[in-house]
Protein backbone atom coordinates (compact mmCIF):
# COMPACT_ATOMS: atom_id res chain seq x y z
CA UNK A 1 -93.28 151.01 -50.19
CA UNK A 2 -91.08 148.74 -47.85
CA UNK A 3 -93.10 146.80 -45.33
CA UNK A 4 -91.16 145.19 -42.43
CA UNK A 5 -92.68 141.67 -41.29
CA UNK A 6 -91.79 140.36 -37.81
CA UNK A 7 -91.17 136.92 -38.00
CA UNK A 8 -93.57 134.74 -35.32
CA UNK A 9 -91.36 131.77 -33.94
CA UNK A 10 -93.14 128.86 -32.65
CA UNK A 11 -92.88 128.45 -28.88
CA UNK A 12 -90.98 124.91 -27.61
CA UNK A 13 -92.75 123.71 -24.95
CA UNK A 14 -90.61 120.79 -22.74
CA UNK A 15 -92.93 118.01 -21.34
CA UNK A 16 -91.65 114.78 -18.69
CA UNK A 17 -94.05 112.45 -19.11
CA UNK A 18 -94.05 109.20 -16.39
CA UNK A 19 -94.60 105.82 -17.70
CA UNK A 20 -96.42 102.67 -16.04
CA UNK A 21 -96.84 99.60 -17.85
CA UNK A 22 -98.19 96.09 -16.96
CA UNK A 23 -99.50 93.58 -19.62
CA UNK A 24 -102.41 91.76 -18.38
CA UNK A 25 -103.44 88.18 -20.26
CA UNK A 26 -100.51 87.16 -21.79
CA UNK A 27 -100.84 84.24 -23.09
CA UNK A 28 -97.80 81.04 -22.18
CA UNK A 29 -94.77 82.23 -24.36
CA UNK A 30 -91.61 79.83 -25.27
CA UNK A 31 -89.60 82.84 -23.98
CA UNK A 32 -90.90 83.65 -20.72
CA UNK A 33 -90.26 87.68 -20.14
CA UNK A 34 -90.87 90.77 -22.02
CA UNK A 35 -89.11 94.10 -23.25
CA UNK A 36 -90.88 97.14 -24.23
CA UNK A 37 -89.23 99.12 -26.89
CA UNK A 38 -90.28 102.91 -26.85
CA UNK A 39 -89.82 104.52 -30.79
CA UNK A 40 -90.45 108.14 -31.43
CA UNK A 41 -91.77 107.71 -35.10
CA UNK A 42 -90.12 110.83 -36.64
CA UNK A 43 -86.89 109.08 -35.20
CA UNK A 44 -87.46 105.93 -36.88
CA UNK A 45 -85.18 103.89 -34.20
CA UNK A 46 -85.80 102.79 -30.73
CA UNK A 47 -84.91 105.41 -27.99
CA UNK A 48 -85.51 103.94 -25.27
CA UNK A 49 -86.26 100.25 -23.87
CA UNK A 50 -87.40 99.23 -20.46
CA UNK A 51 -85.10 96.51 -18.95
CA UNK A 52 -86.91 92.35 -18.91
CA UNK A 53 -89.86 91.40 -17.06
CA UNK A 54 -91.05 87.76 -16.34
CA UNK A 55 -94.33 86.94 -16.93
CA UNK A 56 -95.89 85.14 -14.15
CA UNK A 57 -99.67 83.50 -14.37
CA UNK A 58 -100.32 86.01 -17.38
CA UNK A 59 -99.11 89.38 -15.67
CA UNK A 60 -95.94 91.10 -16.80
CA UNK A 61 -94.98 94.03 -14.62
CA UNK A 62 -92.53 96.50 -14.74
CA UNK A 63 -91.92 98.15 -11.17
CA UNK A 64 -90.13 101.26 -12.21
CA UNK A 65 -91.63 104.30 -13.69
CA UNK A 66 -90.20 105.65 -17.23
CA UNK A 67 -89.78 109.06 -17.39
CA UNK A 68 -89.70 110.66 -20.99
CA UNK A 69 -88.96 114.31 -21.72
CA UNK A 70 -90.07 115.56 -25.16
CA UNK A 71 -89.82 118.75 -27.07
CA UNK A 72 -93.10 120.03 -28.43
CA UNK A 73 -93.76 123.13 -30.76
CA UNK A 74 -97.26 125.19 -29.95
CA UNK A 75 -98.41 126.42 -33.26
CA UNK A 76 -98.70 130.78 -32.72
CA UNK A 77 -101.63 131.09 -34.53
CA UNK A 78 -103.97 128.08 -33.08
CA UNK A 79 -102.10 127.81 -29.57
CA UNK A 80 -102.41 123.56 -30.04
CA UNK A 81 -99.25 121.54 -29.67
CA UNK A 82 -98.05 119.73 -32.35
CA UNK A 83 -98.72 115.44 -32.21
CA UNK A 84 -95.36 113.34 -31.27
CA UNK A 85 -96.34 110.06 -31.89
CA UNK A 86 -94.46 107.13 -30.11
CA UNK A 87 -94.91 103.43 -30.88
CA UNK A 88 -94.20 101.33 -28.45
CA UNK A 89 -92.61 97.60 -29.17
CA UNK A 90 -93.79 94.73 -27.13
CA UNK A 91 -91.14 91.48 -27.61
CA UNK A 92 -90.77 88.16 -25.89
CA UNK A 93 -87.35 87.55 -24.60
CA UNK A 94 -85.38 84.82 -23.03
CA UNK A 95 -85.12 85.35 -18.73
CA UNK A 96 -81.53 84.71 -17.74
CA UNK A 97 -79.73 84.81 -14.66
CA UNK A 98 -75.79 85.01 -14.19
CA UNK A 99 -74.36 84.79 -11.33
């Protein structure tokens, strides 16, 4: 007997997802601005980084939204969306100004 199975493909779902960030009590640095890195973990490298912020009175804040778009996969059987998981890389950096 020959049984024919129709193959179930997982559903991509496309996500944008907008980005805030502020650090709040940072302490006095020798290097007075920050970076944030953003590093999808399955990629193993940075992606994306947000440009320098100065720190002023412990408050780094970065005015512009980031906007991400992902690709997730929804499971077929259980309907959930499979975890991305995204570190993201706080570092000190030196503020300079050419002009």
């Amino acid at each position: 007997m020959f049984k024919s199975w129709r193959s179930v493909k997982k559903k991509k779902v496309k996500a944008t997802f907008k980005l805030q960030f502020q650090a709040t009590q940072v302490p006095r640095l020798r290097k007075p601005a920050l970076i944030i890195s953003l590093m999808p973990e399955d990629v193993g490298k940075t992606t994306f980084k947000l440009k320098k912020a100065a720190v002023q009175d412990g408050i780094c804040s970065w005015d512009n939204p980031v906007y991400v778009t992902l690709v997730l996969i929804k499971e077929p059987k259980s309907g959930k969306l499979r975890e991305k998981i995204y570190h993201f890389i706080v570092s000190s950096v030196r503020w300079c100004t050419h002009g």
